[in-house]
Protein backbone atom coordinates (compact mmCIF):
# COMPACT_ATOMS: atom_id res chain seq x y z
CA UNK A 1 90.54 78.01 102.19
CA UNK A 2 92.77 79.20 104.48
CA UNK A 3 91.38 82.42 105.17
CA UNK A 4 88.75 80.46 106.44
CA UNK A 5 90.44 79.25 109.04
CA UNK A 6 92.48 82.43 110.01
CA UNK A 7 91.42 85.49 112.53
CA UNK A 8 90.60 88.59 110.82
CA UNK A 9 93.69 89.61 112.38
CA UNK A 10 95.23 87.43 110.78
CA UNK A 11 94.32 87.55 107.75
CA UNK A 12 94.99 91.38 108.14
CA UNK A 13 98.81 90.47 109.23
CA UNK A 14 99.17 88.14 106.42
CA UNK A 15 97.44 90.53 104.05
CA UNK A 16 100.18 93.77 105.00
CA UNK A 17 102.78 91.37 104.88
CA UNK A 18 102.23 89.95 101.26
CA UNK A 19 102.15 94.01 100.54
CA UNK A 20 105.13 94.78 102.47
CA UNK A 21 107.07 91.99 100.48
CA UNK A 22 105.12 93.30 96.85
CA UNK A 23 106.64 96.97 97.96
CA UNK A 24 109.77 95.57 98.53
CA UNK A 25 110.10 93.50 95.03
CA UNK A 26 109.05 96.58 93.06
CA UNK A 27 111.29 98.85 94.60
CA UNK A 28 114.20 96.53 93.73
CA UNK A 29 113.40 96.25 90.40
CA UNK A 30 112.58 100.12 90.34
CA UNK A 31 116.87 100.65 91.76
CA UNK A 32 117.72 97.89 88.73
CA UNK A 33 115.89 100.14 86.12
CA UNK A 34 117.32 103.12 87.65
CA UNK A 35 121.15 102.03 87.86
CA UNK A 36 123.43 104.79 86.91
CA UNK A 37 124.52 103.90 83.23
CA UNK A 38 121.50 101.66 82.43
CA UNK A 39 120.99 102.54 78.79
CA UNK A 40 117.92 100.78 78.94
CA UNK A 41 116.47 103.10 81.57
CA UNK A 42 113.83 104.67 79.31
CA UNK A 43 112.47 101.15 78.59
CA UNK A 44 112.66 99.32 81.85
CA UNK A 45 110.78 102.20 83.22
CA UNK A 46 108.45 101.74 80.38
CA UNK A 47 107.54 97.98 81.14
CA UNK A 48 107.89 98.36 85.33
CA UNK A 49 104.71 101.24 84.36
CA UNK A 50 102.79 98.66 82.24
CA UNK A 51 102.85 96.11 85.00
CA UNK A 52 101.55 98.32 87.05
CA UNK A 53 104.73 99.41 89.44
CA UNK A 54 103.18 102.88 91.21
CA UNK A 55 107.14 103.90 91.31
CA UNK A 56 107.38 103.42 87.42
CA UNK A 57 104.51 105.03 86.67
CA UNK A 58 105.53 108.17 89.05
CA UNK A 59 109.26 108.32 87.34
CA UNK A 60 108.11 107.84 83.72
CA UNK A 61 105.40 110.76 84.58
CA UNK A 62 107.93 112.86 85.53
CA UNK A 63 109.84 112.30 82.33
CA UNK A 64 107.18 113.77 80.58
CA UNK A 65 106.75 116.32 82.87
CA UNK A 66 110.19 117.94 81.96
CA UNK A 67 111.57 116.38 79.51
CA UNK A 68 114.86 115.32 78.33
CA UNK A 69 117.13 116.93 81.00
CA UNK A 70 119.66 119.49 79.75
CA UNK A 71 122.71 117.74 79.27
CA UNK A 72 122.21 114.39 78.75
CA UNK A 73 122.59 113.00 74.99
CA UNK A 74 119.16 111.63 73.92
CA UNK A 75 121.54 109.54 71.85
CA UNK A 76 122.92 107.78 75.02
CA UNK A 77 119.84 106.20 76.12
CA UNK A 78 117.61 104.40 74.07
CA UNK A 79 114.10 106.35 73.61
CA UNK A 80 115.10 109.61 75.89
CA UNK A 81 114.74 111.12 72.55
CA UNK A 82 110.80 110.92 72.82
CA UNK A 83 110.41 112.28 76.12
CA UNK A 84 109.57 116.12 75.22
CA UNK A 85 107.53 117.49 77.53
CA UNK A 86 103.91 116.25 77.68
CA UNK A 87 101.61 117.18 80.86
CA UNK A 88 98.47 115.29 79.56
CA UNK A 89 101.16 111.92 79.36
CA UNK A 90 102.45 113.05 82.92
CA UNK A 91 99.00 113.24 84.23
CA UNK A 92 97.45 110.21 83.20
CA UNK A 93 100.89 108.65 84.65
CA UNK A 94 100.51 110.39 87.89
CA UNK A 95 96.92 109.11 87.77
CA UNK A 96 98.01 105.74 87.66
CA UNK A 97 100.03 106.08 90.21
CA UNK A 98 97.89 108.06 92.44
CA UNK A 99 95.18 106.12 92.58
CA UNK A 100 97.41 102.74 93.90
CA UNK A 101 97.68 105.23 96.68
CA UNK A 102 101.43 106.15 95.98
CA UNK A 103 101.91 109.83 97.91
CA UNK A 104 104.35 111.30 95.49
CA UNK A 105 101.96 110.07 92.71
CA UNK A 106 99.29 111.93 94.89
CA UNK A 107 100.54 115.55 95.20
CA UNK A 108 102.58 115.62 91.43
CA UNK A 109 98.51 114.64 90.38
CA UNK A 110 97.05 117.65 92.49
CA UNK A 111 99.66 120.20 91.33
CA UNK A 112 98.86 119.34 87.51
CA UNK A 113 95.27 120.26 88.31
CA UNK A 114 96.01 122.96 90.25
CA UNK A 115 97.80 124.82 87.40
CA UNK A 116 95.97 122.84 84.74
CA UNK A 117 99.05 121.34 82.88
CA UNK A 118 97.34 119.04 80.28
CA UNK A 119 94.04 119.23 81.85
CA UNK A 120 91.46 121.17 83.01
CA UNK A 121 92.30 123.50 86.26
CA UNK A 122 90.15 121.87 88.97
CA UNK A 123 91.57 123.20 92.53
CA UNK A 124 88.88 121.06 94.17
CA UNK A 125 89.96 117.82 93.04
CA UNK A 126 93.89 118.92 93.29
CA UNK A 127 93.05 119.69 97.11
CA UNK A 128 91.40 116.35 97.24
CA UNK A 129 94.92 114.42 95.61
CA UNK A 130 96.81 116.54 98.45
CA UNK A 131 95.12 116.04 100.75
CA UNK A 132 95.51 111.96 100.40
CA UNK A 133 99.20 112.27 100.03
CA UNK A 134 98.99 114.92 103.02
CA UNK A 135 97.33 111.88 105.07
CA UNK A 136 99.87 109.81 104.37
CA UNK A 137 102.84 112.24 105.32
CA UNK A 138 103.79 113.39 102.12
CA UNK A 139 105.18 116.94 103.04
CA UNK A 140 105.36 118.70 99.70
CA UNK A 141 101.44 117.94 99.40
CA UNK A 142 100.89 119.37 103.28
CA UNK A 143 102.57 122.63 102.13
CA UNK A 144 100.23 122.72 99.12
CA UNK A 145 97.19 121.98 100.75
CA UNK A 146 97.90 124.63 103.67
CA UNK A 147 98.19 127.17 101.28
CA UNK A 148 95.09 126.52 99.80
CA UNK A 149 93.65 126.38 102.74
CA UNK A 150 95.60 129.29 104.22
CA UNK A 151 94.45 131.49 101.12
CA UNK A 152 91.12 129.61 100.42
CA UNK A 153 92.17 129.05 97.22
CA UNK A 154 89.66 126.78 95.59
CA UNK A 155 88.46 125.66 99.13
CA UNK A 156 87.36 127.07 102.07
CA UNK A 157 89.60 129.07 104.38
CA UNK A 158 90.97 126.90 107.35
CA UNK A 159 93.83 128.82 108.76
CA UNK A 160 94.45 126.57 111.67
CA UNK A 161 94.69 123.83 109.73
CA UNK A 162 96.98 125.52 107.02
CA UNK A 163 99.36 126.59 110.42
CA UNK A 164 99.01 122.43 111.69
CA UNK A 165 99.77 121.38 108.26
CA UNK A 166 103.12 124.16 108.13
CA UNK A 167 104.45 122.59 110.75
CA UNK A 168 103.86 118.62 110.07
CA UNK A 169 105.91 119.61 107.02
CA UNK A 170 108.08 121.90 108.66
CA UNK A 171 108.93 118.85 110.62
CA UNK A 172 109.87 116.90 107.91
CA UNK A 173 111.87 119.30 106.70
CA UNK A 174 110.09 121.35 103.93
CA UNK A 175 111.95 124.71 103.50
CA UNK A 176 109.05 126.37 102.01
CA UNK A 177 106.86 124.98 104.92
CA UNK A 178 109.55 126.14 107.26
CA UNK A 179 109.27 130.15 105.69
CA UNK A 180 105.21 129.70 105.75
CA UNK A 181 105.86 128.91 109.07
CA UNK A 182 108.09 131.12 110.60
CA UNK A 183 106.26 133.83 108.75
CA UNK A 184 103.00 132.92 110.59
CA UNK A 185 105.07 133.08 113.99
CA UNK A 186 106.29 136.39 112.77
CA UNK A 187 102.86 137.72 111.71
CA UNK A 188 101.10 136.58 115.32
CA UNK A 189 104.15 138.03 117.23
């Protein structure tokens, strides 16, 4: 009813808001899961990923990815014990993630189907899952994409782009961005 009423700018303030203040609740409950020395890590994470949390679902993905870390007693934590490594798990986490738009979510998705890590290689839809969490400044996925694009690895060839995308992430601090970069400076000098 109220919409009704409202501007569509309105409505588009009240609508990033309500996110904003959804982000905000899920990221606290994502630093209570998380608290050094909560045994119940493993399932908080668990539930937070069944209600949907993008942040769960990323963290719990990357549980399976590598499983139980060295040095930490499986015994310790409730349910660390099943977390061996499982890529398909990971992926259809990541997925989960990735498609509520969640950058991190974004590029861990693209570089499982890059290397095909419980599923099928697919280079086109991995540059399509970086380049999402490229657009939203996600530098780790920039570095991928430009050097699939650099390399035309599974797409086609775009050197300038791979060089603009070096240097967004450069900017942000990427070390392996900063080496593509400065060898691109090197090679053109």
């Amino acid at each position: 009813m109220l919409i009704d009423q409202m501007s569509p700018d309105d409505v588009a303030t009240a609508t990033a808001r309500a996110a904003h203040w959804r982000e905000d609740t899920d990221r606290k409950k994502m630093r209570a899961a998380m608290v050094l020395g909560n045994k119940n890590e493993v399932s908080d994470l668990t539930r937070l990923a069944d209600q949907g949390i993008a942040a769960a679902q990323y963290e719990l993905g990357s549980l399976y990815t590598v499983g139980v870390p060295d040095g930490i007693p499986s015994k310790i934590v409730p349910g660390l014990i099943d977390f061996q490594p499982n890529d398909r798990k990971a992926a259809d986490l990541y997925l989960r993630a990735a498609l509520q738009g969640y950058p991190p979510a974004q590029w861990k998705l693209g570089s499982i189907l890059y290397e095909g890590r419980g599923v099928a290689v697919d280079k086109a839809e991995a540059a399509k899952w970086f380049e999402k969490a490229a657009a939203q400044s996600e530098a780790s996925a920039m570095t991928a994409l430009a050097d699939m694009l650099a390399a035309g690895d599974g797409i086609q060839a775009d050197k300038g782009r791979a060089f603009t995308l070096y240097r967004r992430a450069a900017g942000k601090g990427d070390p392996y961005a900063m080496k593509a970069l400065g060898e691109s400076y090197a090679r053109a000098g």
